[in-house]
C-alpha atoms as a PDB file:
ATOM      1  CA  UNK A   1      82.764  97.313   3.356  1.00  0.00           C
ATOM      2  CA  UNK A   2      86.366  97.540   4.938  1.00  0.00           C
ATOM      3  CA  UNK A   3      86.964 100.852   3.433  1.00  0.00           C
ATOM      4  CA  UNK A   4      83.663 102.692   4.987  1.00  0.00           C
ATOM      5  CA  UNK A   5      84.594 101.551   7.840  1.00  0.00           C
ATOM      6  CA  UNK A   6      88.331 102.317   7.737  1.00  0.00           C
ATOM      7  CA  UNK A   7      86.898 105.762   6.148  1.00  0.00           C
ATOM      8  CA  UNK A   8      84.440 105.519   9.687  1.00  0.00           C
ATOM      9  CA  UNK A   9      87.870 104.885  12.143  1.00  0.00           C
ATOM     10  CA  UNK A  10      89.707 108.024  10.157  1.00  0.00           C
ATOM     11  CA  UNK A  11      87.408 110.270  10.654  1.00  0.00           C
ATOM     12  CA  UNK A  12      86.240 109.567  13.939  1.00  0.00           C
ATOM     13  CA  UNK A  13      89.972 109.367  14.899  1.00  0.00           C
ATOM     14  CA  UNK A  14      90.785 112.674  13.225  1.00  0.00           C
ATOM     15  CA  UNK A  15      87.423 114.128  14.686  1.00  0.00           C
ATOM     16  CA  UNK A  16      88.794 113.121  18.636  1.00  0.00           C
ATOM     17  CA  UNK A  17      92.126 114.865  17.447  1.00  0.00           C
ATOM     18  CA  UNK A  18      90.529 117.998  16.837  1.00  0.00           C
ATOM     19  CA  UNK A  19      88.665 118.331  19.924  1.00  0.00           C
ATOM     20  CA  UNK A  20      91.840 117.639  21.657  1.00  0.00           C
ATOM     21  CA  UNK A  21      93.077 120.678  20.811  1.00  0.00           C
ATOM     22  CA  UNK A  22      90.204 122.547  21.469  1.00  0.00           C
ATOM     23  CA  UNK A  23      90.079 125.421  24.629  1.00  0.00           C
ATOM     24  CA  UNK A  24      87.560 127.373  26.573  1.00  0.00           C
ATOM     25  CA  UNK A  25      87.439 130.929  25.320  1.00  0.00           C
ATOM     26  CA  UNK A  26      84.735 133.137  26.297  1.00  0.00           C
ATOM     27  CA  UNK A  27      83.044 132.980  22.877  1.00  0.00           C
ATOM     28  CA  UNK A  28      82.831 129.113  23.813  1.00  0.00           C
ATOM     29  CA  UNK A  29      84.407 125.556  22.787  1.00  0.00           C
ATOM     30  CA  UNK A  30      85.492 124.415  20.070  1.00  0.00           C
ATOM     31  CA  UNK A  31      82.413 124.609  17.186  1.00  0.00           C
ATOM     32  CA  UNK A  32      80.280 124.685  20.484  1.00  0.00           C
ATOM     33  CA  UNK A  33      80.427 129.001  20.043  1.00  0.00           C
ATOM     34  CA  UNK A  34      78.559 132.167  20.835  1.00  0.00           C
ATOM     35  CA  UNK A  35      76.013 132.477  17.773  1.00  0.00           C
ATOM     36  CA  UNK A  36      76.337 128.599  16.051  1.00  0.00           C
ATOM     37  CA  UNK A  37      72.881 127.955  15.248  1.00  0.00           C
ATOM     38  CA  UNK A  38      70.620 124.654  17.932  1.00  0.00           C
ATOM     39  CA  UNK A  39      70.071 123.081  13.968  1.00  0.00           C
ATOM     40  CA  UNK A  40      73.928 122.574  13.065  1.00  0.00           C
ATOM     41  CA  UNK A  41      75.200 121.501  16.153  1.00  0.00           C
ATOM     42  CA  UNK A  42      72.008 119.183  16.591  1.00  0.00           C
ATOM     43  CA  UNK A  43      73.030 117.497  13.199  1.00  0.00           C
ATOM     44  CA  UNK A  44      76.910 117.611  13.850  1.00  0.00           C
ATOM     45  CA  UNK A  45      79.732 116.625  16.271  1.00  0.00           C
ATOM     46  CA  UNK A  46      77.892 113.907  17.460  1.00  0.00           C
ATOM     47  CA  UNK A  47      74.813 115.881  17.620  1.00  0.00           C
ATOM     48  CA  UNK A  48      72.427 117.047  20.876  1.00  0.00           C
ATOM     49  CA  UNK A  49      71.218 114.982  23.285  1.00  0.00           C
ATOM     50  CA  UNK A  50      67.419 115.588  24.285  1.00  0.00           C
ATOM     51  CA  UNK A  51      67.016 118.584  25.902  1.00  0.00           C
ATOM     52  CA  UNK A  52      67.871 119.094  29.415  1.00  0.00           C
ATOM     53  CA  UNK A  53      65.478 122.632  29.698  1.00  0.00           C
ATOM     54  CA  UNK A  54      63.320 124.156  27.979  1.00  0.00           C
ATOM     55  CA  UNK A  55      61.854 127.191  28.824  1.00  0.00           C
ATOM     56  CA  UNK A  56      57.905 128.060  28.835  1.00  0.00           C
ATOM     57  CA  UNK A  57      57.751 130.119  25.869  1.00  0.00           C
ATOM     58  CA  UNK A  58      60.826 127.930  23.890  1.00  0.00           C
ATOM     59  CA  UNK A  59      63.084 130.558  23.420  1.00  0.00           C
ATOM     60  CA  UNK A  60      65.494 128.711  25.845  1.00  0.00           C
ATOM     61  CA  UNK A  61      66.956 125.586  26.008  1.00  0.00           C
ATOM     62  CA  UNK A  62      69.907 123.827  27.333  1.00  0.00           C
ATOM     63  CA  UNK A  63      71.216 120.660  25.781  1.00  0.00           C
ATOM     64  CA  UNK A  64      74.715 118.111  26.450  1.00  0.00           C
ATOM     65  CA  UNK A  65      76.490 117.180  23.421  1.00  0.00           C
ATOM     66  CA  UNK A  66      76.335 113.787  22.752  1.00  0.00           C
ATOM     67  CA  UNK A  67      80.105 112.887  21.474  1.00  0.00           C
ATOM     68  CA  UNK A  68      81.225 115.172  24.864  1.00  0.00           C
ATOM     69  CA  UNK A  69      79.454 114.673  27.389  1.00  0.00           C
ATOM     70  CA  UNK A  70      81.240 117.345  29.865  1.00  0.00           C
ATOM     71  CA  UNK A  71      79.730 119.782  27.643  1.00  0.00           C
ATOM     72  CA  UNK A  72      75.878 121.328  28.167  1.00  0.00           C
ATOM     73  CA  UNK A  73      74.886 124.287  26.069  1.00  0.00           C
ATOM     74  CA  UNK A  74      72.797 126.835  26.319  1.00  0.00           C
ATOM     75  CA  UNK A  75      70.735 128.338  23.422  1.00  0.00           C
ATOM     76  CA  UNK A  76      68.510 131.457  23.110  1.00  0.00           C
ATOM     77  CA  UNK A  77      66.394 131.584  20.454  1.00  0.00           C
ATOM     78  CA  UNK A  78      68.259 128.477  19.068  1.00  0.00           C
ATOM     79  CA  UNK A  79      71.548 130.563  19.238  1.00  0.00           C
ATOM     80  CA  UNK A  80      74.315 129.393  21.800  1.00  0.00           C
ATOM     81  CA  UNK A  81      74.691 131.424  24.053  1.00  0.00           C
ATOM     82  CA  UNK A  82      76.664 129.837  26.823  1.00  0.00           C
ATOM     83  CA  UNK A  83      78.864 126.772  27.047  1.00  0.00           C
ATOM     84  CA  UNK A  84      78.871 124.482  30.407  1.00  0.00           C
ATOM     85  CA  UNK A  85      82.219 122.466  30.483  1.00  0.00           C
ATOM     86  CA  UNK A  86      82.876 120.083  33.524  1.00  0.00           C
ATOM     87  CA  UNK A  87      85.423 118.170  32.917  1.00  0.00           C
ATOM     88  CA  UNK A  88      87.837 117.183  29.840  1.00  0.00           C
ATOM     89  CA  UNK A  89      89.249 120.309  28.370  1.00  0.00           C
ATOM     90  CA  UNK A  90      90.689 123.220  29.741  1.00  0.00           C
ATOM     91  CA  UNK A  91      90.839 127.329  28.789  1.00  0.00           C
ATOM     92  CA  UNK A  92      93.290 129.154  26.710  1.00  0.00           C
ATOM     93  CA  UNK A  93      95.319 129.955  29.347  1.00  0.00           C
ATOM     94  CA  UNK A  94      95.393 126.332  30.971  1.00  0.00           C
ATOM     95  CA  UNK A  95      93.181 126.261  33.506  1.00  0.00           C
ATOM     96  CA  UNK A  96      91.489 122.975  34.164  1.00  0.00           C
ATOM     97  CA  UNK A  97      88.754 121.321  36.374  1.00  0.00           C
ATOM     98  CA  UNK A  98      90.254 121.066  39.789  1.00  0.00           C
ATOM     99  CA  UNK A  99      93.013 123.709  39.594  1.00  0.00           C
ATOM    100  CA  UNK A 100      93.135 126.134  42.762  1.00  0.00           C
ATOM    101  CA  UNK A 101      92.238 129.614  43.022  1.00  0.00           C
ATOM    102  CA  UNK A 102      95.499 130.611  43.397  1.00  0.00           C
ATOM    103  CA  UNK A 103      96.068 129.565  39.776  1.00  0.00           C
ATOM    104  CA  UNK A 104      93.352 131.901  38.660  1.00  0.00           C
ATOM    105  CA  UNK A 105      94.746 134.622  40.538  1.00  0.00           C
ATOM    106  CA  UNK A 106      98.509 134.053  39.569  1.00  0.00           C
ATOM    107  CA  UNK A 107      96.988 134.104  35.262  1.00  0.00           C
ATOM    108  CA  UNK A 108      94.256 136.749  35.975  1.00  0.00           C
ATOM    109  CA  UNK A 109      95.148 139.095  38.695  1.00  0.00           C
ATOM    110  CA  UNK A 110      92.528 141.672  39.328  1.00  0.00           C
ATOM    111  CA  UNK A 111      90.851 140.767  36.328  1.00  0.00           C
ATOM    112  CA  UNK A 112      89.202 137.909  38.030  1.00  0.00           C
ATOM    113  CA  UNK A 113      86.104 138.941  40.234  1.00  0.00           C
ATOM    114  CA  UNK A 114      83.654 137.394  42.585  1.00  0.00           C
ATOM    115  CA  UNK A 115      80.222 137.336  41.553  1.00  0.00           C
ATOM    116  CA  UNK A 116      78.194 139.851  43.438  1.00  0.00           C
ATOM    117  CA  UNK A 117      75.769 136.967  44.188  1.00  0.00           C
ATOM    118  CA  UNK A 118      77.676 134.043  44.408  1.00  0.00           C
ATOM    119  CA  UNK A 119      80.898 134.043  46.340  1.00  0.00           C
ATOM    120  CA  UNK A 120      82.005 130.305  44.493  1.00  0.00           C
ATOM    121  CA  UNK A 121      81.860 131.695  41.000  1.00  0.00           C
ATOM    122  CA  UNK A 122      84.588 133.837  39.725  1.00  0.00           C
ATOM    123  CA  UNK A 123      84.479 136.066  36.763  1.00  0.00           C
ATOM    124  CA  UNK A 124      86.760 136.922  33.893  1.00  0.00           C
ATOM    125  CA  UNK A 125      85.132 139.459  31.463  1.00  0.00           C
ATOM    126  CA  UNK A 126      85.902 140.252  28.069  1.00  0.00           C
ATOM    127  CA  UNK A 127      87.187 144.159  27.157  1.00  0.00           C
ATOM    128  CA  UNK A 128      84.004 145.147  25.467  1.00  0.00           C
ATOM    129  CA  UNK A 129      82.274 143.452  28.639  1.00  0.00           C
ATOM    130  CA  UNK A 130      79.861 141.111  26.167  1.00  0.00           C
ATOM    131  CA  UNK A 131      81.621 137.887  26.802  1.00  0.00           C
ATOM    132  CA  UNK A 132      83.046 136.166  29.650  1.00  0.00           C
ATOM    133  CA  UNK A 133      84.234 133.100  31.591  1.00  0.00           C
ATOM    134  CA  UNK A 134      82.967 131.872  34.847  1.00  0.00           C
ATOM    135  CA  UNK A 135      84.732 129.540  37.020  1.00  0.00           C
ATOM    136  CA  UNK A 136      82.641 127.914  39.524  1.00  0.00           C
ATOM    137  CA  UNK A 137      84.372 126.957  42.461  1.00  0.00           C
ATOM    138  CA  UNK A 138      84.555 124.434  45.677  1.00  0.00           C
ATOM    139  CA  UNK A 139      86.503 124.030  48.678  1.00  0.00           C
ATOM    140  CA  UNK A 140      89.004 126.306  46.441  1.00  0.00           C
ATOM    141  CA  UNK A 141      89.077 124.096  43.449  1.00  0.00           C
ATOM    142  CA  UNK A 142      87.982 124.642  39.731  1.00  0.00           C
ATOM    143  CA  UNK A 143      84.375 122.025  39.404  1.00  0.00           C
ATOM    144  CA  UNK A 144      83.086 124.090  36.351  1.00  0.00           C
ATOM    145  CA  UNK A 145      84.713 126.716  33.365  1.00  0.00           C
ATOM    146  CA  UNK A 146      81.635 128.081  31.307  1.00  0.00           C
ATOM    147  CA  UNK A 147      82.218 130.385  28.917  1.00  0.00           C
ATOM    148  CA  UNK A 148      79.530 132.855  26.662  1.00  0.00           C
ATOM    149  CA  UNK A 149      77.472 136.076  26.772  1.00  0.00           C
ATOM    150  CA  UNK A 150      78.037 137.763  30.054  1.00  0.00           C
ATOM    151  CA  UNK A 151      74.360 138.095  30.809  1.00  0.00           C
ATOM    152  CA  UNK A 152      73.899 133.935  30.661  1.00  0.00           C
ATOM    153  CA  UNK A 153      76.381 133.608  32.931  1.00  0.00           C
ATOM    154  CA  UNK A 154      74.745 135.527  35.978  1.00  0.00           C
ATOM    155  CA  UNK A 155      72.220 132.450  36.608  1.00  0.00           C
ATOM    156  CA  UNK A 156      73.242 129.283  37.490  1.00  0.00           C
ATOM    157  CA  UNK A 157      70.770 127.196  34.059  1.00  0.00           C
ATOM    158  CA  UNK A 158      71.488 130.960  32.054  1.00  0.00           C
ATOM    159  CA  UNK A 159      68.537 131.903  29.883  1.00  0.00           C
ATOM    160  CA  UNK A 160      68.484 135.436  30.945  1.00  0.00           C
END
C-alpha cells in the first residue's frame, strides 16, 4: 500500500513538473493542442470536466480541464481546436495574464493587430495564417491568451 501511493505522489509530482514548463503556442498548451482528439484528453491529464457548451447539432463543444482549471477548450468535431488560458501559464515568448500592452508591442511589433471587431482583443497570426494567438485585453492589461485555429478565435465561445 505505501508504494502505490508513493508511486501516486511521483507521478502526480512529476505530472505538475511538466505542466510547469508548459507555454502557450498557437497550436495550443501543453498536450491541450490543435488536433488531440475530446476522447484522450477526456481520459487523461486529469481528464474533462462536464461540458461547458455544446452546440445544437454536437459538433461543438467547449470543456475546462479538470487538473487546470485556467484552461477551457474548444473542440470541433471532437478535435481541439482552440485553447482558453486565464491564468497560470504564460506564452513562448513570456507573456502572462496581466502584462501591459506595451509588452505585446515591445515582443510583437506590427505583428500584433486589433481585431476588426473587437478593439480589446489583439491578434498574433501564424505565417501560413492557420493558427494564431489572441490576447484579450482590459484597462490595458493581459485577462486572457488563447491560442488555436485562426477561425475559432474570431468569436468570443469559438465554434466557427
Amino acid at each position: 500500500m505505501k508504494w502505490s501511493i508513493l508511486t501516486l505522489a511521483m507521478l502526480l509530482a512529476s505530472g505538475a513538473q511538466a505542466a510547469a514548463s508548459w507555454e502557450i503556442k498557437p497550436e495550443g498548451l501543453g498536450p491541450y493542442k490543435v488536433g488531440a482528439r475530446y476522447e484522450n484528453l477526456g481520459k487523461t491529464f486529469g481528464g474533462l470536466e462536464a461540458d461547458k457548451f455544446i452546440s445544437e447539432d454536437k459538433s461543438c463543444r467547449v470543456a475546462r480541464s479538470k487538473r487546470y482549471p485556467s484552461v477551457e477548450v474548444t473542440f470541433v468535431k471532437k478535435v481541439v481546436a482552440r485553447v482558453d488560458v486565464s491564468g497560470g501559464f504564460g506564452t513562448d515568448r513570456r507573456v502572462q495574464i496581466g502584462d501591459p500592452f506595451s509588452k505585446l508591442q515591445r515582443l510583437y511589433g506590427d505583428a500584433v493587430k486589433p481585431h476588426p471587431e473587437h478593439a480589446d482583443w489583439l491578434m498574433v497570426v501564424t505565417g501560413d495564417r492557420e493558427l494564431a494567438i489572441r490576447y484579450m485585453m482590459r484597462e490595458g492589461k493581459v485577462v486572457s491568451i488563447d491560442a488555436g485555429k485562426r477561425l475559432q478565435l474570431q468569436t468570443l465561445e469559438g465554434c466557427q
